[in-house]
N, C-alpha and C. Protein backbone atom coordinates (compact mmCIF):
# COMPACT_ATOMS: atom_id res chain seq x y z
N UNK A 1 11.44 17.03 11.65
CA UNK A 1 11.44 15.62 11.98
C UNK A 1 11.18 14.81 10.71
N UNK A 2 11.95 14.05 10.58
CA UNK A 2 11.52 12.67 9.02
C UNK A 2 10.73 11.96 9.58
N UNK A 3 9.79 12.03 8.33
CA UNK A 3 8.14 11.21 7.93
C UNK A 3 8.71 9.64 8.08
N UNK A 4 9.83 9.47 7.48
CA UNK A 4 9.75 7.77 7.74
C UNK A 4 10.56 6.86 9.16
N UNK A 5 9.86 6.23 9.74
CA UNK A 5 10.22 5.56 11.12
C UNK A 5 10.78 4.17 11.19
N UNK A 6 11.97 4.10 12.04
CA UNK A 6 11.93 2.30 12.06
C UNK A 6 11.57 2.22 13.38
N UNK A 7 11.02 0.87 13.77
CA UNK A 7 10.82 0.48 14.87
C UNK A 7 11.78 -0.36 15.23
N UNK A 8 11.85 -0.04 16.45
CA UNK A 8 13.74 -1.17 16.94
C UNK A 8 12.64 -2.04 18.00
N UNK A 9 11.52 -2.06 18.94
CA UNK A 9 10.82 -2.75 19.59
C UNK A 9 9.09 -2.80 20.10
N UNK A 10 8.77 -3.42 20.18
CA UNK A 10 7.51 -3.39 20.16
C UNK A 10 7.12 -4.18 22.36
N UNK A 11 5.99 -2.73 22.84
CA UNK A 11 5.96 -3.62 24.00
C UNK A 11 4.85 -4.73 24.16
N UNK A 12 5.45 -5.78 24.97
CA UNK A 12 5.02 -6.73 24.88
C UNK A 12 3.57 -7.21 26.36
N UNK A 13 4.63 -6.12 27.25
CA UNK A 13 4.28 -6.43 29.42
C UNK A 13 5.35 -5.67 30.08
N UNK A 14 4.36 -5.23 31.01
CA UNK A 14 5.24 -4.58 32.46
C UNK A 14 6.23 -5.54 32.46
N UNK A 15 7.12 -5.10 33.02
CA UNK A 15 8.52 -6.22 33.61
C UNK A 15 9.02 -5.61 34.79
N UNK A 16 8.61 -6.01 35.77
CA UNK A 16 9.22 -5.64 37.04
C UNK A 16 8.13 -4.68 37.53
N UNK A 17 8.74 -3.97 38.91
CA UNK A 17 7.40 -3.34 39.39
C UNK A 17 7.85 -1.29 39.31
N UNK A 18 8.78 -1.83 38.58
CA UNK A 18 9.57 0.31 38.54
C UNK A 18 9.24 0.80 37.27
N UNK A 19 8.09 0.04 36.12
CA UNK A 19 8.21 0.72 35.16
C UNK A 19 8.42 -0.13 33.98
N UNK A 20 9.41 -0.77 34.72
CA UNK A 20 10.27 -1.55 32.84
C UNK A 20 8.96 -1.77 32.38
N UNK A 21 9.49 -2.63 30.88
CA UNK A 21 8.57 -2.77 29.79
C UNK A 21 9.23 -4.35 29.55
N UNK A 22 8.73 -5.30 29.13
CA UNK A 22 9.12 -6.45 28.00
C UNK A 22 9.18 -6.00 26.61
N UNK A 23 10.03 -6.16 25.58
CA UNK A 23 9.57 -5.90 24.44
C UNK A 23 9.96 -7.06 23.40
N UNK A 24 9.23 -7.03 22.22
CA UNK A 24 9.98 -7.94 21.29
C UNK A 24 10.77 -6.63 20.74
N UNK A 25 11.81 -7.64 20.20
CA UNK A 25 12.99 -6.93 19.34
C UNK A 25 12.15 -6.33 17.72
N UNK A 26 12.77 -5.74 17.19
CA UNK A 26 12.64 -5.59 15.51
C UNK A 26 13.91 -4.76 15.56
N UNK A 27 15.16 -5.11 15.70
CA UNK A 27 16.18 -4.77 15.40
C UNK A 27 17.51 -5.84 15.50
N UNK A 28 18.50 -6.29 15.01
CA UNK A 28 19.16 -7.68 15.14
C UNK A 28 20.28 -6.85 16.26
N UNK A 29 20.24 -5.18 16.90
CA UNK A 29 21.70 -4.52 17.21
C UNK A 29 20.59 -4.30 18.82
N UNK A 30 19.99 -4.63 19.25
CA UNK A 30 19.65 -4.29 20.81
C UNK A 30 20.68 -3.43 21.51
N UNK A 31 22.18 -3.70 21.47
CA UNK A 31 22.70 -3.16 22.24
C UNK A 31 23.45 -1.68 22.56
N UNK A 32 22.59 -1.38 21.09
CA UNK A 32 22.61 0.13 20.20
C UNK A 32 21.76 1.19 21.13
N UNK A 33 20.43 0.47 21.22
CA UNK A 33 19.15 1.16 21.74
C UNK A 33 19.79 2.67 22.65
N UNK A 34 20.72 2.39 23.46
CA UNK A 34 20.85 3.86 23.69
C UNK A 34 21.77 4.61 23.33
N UNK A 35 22.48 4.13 22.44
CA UNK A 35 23.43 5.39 21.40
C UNK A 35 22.08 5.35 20.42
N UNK A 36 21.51 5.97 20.40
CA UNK A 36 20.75 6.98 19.60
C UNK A 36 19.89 7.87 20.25
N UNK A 37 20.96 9.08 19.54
CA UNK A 37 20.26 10.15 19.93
C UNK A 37 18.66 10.80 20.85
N UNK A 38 18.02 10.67 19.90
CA UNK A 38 16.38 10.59 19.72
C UNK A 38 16.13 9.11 19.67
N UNK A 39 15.21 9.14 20.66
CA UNK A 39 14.30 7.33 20.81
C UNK A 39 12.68 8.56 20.79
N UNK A 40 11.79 7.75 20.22
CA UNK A 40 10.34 8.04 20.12
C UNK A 40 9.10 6.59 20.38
N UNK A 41 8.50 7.19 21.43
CA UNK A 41 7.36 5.85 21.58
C UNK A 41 6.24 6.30 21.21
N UNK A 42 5.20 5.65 20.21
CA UNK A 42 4.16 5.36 19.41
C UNK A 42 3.46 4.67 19.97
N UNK A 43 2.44 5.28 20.83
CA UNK A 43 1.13 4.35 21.29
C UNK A 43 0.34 4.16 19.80
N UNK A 44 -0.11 2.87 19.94
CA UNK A 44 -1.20 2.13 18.95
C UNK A 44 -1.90 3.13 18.10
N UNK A 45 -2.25 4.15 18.92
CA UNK A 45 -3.44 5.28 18.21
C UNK A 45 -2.80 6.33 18.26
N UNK A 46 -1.45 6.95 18.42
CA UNK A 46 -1.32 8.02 18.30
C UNK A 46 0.47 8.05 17.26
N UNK A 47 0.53 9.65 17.57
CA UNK A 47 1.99 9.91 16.87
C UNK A 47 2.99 9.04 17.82
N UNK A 48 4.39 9.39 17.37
CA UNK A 48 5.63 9.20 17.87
C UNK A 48 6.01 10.63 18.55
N UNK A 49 6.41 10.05 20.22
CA UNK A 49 6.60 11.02 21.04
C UNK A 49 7.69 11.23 21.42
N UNK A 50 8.65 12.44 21.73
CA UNK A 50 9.96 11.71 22.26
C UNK A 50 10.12 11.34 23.58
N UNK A 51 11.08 10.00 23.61
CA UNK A 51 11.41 9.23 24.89
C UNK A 51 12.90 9.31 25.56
N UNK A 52 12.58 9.30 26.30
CA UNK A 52 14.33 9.03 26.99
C UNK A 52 14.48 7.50 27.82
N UNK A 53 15.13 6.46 27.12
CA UNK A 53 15.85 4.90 27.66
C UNK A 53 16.75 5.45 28.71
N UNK A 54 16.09 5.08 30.11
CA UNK A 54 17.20 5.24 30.96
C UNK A 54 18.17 3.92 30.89
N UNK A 55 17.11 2.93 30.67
CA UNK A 55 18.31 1.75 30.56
C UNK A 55 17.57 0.40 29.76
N UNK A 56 18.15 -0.29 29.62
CA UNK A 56 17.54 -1.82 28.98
C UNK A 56 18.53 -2.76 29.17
N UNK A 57 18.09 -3.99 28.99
CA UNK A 57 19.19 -4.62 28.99
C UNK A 57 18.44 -6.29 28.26
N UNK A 58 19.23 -6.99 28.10
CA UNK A 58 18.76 -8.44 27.60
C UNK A 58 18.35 -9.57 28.90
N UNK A 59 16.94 -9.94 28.76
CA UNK A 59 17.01 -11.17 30.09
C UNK A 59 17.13 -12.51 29.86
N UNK A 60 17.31 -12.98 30.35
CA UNK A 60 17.46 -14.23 30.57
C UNK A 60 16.35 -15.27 30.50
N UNK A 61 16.30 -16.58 30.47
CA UNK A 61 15.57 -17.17 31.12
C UNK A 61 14.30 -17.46 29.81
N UNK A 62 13.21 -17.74 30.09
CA UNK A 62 11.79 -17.26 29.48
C UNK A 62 11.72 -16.02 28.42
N UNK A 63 12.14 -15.30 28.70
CA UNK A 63 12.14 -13.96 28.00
C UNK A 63 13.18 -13.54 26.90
N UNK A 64 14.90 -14.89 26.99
CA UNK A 64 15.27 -14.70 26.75
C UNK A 64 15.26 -13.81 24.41
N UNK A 65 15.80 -12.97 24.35
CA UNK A 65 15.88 -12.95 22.66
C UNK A 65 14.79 -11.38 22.73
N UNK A 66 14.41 -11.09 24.24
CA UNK A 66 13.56 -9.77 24.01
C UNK A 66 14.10 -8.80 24.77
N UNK A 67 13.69 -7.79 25.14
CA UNK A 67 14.81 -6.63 25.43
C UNK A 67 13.86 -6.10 26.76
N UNK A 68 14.33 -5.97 28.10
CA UNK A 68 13.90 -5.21 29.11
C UNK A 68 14.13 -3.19 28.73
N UNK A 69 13.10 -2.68 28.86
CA UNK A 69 13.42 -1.29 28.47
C UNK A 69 12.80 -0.29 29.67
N UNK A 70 13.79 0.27 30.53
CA UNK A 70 13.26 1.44 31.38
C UNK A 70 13.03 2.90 30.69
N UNK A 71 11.96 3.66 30.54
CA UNK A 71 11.43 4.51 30.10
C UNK A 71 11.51 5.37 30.79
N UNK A 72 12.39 6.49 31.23
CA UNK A 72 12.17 8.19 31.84
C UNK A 72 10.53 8.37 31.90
N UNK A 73 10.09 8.40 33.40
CA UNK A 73 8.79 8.71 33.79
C UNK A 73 7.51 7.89 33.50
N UNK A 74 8.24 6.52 33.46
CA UNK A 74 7.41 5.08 33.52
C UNK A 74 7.65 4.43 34.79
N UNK A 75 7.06 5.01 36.00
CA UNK A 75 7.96 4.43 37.17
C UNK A 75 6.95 3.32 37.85
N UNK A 76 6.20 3.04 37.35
CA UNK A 76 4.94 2.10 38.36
C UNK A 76 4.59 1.10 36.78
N UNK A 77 4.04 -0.39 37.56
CA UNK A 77 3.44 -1.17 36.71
C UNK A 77 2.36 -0.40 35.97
N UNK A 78 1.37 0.34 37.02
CA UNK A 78 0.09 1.27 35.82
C UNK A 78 0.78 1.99 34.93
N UNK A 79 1.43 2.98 34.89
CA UNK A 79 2.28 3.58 33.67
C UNK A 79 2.75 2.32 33.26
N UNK A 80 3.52 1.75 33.09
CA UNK A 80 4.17 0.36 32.04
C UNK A 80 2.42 -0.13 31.57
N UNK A 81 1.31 -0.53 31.69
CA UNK A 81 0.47 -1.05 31.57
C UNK A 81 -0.05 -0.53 30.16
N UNK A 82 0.02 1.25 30.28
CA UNK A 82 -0.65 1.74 29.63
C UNK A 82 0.39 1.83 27.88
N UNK A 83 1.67 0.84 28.12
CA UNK A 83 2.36 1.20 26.66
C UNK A 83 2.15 -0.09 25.95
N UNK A 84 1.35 -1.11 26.35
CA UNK A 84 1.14 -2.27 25.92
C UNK A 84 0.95 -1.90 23.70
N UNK A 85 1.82 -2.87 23.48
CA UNK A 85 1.86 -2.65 22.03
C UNK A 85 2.13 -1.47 21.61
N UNK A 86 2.86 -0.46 22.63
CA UNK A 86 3.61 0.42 21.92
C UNK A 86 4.76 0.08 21.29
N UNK A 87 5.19 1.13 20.67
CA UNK A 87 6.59 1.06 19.74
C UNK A 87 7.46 1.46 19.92
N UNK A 88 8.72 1.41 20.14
CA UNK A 88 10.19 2.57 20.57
C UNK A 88 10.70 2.42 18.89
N UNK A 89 10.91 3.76 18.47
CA UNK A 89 11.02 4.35 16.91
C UNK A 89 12.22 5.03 16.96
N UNK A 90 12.57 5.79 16.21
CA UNK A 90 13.62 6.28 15.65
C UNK A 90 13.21 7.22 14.27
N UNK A 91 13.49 7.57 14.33
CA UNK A 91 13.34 8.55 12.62
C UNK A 91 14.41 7.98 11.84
N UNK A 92 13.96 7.45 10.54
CA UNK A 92 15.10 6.89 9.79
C UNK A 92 16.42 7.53 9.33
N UNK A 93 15.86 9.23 9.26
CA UNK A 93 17.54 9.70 9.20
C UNK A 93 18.83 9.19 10.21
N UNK A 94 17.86 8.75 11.59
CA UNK A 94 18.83 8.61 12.74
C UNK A 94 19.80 7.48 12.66
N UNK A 95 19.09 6.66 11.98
CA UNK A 95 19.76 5.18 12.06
C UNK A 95 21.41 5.26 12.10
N UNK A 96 21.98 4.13 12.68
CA UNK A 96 23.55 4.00 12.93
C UNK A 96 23.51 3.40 11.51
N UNK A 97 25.29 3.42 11.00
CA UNK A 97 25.60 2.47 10.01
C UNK A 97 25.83 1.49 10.45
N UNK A 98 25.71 1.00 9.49
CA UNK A 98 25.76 -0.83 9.80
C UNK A 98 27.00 -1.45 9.37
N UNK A 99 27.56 -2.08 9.50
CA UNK A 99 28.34 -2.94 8.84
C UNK A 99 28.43 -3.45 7.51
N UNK A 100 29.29 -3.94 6.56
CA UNK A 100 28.78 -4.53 5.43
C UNK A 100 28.24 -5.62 5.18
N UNK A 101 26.86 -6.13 4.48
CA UNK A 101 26.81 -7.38 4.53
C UNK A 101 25.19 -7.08 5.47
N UNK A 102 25.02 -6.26 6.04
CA UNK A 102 23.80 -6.11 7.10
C UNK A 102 22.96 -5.07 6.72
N UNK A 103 21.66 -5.01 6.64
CA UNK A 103 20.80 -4.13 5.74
C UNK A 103 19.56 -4.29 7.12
N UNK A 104 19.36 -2.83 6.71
CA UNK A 104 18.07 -2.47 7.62
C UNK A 104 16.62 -3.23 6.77
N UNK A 105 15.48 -3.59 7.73
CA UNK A 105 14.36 -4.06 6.65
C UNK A 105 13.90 -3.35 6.09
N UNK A 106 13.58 -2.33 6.72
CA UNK A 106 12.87 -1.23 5.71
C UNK A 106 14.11 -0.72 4.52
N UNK A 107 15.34 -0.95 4.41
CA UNK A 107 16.09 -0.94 3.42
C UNK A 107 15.51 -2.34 1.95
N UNK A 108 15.07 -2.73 2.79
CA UNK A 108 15.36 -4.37 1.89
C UNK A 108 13.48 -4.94 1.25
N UNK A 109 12.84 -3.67 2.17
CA UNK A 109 11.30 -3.97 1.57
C UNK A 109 10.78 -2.33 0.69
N UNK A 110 10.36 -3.37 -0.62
CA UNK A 110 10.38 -2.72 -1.42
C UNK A 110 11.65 -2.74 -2.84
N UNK A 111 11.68 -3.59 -2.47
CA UNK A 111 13.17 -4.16 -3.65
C UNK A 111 12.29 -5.61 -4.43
N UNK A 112 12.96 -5.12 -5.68
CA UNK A 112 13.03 -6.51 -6.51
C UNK A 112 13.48 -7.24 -6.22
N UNK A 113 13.13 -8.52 -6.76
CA UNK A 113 13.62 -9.76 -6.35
C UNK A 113 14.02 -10.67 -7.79
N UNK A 114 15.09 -11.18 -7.67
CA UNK A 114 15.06 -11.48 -9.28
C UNK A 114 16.07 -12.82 -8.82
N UNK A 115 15.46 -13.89 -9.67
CA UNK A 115 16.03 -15.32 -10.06
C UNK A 115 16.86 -15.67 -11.14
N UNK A 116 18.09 -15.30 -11.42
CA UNK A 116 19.03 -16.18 -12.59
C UNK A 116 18.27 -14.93 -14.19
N UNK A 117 17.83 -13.86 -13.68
CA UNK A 117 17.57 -12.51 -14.32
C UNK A 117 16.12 -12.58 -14.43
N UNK A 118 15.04 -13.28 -14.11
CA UNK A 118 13.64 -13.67 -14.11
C UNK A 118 12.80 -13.07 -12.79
N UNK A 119 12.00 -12.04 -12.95
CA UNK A 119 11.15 -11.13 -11.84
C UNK A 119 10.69 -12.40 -10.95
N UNK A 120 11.19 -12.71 -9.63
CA UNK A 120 10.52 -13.13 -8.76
C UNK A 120 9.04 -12.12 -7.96
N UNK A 121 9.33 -11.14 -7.74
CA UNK A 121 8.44 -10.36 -7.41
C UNK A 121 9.29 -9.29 -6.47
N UNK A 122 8.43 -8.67 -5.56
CA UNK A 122 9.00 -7.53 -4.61
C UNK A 122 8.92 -8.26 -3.44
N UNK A 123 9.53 -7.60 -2.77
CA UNK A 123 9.81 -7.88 -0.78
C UNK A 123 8.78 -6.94 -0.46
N UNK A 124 7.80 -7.13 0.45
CA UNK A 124 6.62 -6.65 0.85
C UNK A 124 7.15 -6.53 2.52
N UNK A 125 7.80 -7.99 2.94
CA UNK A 125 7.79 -7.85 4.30
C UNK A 125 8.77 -8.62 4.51
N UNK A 126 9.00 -9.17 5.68
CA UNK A 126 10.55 -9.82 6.14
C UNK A 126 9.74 -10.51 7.58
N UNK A 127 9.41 -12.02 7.61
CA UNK A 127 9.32 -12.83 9.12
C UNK A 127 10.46 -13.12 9.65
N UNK A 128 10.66 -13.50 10.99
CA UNK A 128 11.97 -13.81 11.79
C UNK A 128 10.99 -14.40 12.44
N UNK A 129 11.41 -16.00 12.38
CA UNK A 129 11.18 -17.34 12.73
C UNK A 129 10.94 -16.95 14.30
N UNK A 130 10.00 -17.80 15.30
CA UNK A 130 9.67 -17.39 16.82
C UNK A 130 9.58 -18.95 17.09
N UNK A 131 9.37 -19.17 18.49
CA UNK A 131 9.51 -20.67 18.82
C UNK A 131 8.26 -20.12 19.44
N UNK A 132 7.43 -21.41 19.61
CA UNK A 132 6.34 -21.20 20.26
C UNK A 132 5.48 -20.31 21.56
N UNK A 133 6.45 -19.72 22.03
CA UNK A 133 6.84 -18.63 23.33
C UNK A 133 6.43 -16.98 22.82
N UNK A 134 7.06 -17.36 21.00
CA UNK A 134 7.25 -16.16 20.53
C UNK A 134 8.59 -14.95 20.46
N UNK A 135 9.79 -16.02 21.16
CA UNK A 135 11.06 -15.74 21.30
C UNK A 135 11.56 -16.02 19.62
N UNK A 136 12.77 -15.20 19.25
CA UNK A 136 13.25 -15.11 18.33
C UNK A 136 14.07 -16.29 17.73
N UNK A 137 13.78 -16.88 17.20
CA UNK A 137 15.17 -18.48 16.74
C UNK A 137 16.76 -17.52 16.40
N UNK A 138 17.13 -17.01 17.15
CA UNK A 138 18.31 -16.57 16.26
C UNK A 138 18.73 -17.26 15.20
N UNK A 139 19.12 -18.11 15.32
CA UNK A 139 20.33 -19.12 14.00
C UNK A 139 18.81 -19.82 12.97
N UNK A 140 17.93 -19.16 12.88
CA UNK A 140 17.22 -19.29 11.85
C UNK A 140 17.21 -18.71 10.68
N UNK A 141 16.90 -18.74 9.75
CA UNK A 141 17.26 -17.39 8.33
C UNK A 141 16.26 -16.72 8.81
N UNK A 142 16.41 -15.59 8.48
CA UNK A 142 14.80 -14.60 8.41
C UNK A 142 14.04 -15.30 6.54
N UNK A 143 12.99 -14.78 6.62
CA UNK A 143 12.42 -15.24 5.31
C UNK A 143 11.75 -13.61 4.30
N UNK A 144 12.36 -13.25 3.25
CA UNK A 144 11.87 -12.86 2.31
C UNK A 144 10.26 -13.00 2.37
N UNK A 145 9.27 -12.12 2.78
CA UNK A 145 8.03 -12.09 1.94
C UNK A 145 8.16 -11.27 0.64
N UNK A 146 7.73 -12.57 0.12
CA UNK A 146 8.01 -11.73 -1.57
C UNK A 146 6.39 -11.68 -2.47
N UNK A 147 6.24 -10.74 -3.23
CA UNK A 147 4.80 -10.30 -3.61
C UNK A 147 5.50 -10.74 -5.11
N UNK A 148 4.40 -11.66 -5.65
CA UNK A 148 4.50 -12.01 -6.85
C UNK A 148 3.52 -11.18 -7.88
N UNK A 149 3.75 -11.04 -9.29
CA UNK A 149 3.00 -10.20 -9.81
C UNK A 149 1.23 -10.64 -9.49
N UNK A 150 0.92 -11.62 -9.62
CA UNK A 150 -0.14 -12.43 -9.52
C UNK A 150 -1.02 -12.27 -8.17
N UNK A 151 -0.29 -11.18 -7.47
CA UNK A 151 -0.37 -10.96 -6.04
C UNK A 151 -0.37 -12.12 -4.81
N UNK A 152 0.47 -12.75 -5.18
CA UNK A 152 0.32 -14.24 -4.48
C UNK A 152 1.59 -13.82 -3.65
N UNK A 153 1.84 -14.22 -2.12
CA UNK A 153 2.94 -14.11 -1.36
C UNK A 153 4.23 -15.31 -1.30
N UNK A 154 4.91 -15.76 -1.62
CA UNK A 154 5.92 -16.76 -1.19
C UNK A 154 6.95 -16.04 -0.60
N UNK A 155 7.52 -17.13 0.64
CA UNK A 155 8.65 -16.58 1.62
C UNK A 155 9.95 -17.17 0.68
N UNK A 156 10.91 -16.70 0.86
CA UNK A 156 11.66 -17.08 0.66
C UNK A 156 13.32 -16.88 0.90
N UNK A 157 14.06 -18.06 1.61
CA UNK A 157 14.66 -17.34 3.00
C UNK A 157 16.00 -16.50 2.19
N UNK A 158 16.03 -15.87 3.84
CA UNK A 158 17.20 -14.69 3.74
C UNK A 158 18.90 -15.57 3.98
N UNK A 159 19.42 -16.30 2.85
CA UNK A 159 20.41 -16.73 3.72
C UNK A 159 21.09 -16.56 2.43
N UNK A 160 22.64 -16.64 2.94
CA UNK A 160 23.66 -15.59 2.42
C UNK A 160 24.47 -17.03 0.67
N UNK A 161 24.10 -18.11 1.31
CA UNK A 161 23.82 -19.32 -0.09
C UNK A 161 23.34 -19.17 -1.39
N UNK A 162 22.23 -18.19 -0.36
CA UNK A 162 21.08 -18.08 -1.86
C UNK A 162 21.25 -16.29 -2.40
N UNK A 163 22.06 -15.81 -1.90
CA UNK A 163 22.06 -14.26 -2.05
C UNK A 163 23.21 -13.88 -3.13
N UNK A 164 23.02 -13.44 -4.51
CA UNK A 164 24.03 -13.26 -4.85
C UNK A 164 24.79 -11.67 -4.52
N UNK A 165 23.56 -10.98 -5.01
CA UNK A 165 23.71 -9.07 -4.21
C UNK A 165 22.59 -8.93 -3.83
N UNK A 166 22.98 -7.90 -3.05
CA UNK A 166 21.93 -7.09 -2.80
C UNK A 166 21.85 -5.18 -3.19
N UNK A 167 21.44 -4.41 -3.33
CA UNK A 167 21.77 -3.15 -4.10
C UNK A 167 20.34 -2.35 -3.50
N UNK A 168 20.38 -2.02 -2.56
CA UNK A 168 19.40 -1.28 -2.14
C UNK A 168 19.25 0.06 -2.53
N UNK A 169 20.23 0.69 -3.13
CA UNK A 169 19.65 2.12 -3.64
C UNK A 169 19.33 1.49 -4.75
N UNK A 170 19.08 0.56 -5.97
CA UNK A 170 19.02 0.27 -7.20
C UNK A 170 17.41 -0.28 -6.38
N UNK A 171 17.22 -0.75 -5.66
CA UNK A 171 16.61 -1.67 -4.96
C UNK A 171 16.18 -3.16 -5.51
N UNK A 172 17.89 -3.78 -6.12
CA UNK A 172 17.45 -5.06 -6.29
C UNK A 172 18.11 -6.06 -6.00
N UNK A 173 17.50 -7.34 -5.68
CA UNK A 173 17.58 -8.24 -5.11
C UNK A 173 18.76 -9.33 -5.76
N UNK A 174 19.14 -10.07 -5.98
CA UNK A 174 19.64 -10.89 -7.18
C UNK A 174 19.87 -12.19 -6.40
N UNK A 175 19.23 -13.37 -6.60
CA UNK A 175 19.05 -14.48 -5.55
C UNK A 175 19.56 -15.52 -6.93
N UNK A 176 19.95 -16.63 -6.22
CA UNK A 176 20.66 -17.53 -6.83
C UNK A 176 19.63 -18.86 -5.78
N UNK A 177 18.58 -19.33 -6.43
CA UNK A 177 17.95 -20.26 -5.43
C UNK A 177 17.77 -21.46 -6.02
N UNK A 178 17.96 -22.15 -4.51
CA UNK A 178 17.59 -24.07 -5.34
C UNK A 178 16.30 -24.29 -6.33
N UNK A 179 16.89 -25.37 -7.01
CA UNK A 179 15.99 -25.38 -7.84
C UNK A 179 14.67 -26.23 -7.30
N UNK A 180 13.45 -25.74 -7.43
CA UNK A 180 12.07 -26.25 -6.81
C UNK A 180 11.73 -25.39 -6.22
N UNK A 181 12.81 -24.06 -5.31
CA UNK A 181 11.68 -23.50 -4.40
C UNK A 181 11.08 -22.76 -4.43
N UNK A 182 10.69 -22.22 -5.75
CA UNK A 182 9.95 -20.74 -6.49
C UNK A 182 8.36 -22.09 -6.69
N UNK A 183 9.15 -23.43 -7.14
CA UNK A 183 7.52 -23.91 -7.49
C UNK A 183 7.06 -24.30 -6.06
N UNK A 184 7.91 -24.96 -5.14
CA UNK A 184 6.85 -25.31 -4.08
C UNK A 184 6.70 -24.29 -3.27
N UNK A 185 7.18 -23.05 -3.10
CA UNK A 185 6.76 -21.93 -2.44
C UNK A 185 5.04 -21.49 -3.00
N UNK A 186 4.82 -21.54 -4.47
CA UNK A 186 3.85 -20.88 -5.16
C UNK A 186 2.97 -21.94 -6.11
């Protein structure tokens, strides 16, 4: 089994009374979740176990931007209760390819970041904008957390304007950004 994991969702609440789960997303492909092979759920305190998705689907409404997930042998609200802030994982060998132009985060954290050839710092982490609910803004940029040498954090967004490459086996960044937002970020 590979040591390194992505997480495609995190649970959020029971959903319904057979089991389901609410989850937030951490994946932009939801509709992947069951073409892969191996799915693994990670309670808070323990390993990654393997799972079987009988089904999921996207809801509507309130919830919309998070993913309903039925779990093989999660059949009652008490079982759903007990996965609160669990994780549905993957082993990173598993991952699907992506398209061009689309990068996994854990591809993209841990990369340089560089301004017009000048060390901005590293990508530490990656936010995706939430509306007060905690639903996802789709048509928002995601934002660059970037670690400056100074250890100071500035975001700085993910949008394809400011991107000149990206080179993840090199792991570097090459951003083309307006001018001001390195100073009022920091």
């Amino acid at each position: 089994m590979a040591a390194d994991w992505i997480t495609l969702a995190r649970v959020v609440r029971p959903q319904g009374r057979r089991g389901e789960v609410l989850a937030d997303l951490k994946t932009d492909f939801p509709e992947q979740l069951r073409q892969y092979p191996n799915i693994f759920l990670r309670l808070p305190d323990g390993e990654p176990k393997p799972a079987v998705v009988e089904d999921s689907w996207l809801p509507t409404g309130r919830s919309a931007g998070r993913i309903v997930i039925k779990l093989q042998g999660v059949d009652s609200i008490s079982d759903a209760e007990k996965l609160l802030d669990a994780t549905i994982e993957i082993a990173s060998d598993q991952r699907l390819t992506l398209s061009d132009g689309n990068y996994y985060v854990s591809d993209l954290i841990g990369c340089q970041m560089v301004h017009h050839g000048d060390m901005v710092g590293t990508v530490v982490d990656m936010h995706f904008p939430q509306d007060p609910s905690g639903k996802r803004i789709d048509d928002a940029a995601a934002l660059f957390v970037v670690e400056r040498a100074n250890g100071d954090e500035i975001l700085i967004p993910f949008a394809n304007a400011f991107v000149a490459s990206i080179d993840t086996l090199a792991r570097k960044i090459e951003m083309n950004l307006p001018d001001g937002l390195l100073e009022m970020n920091g």
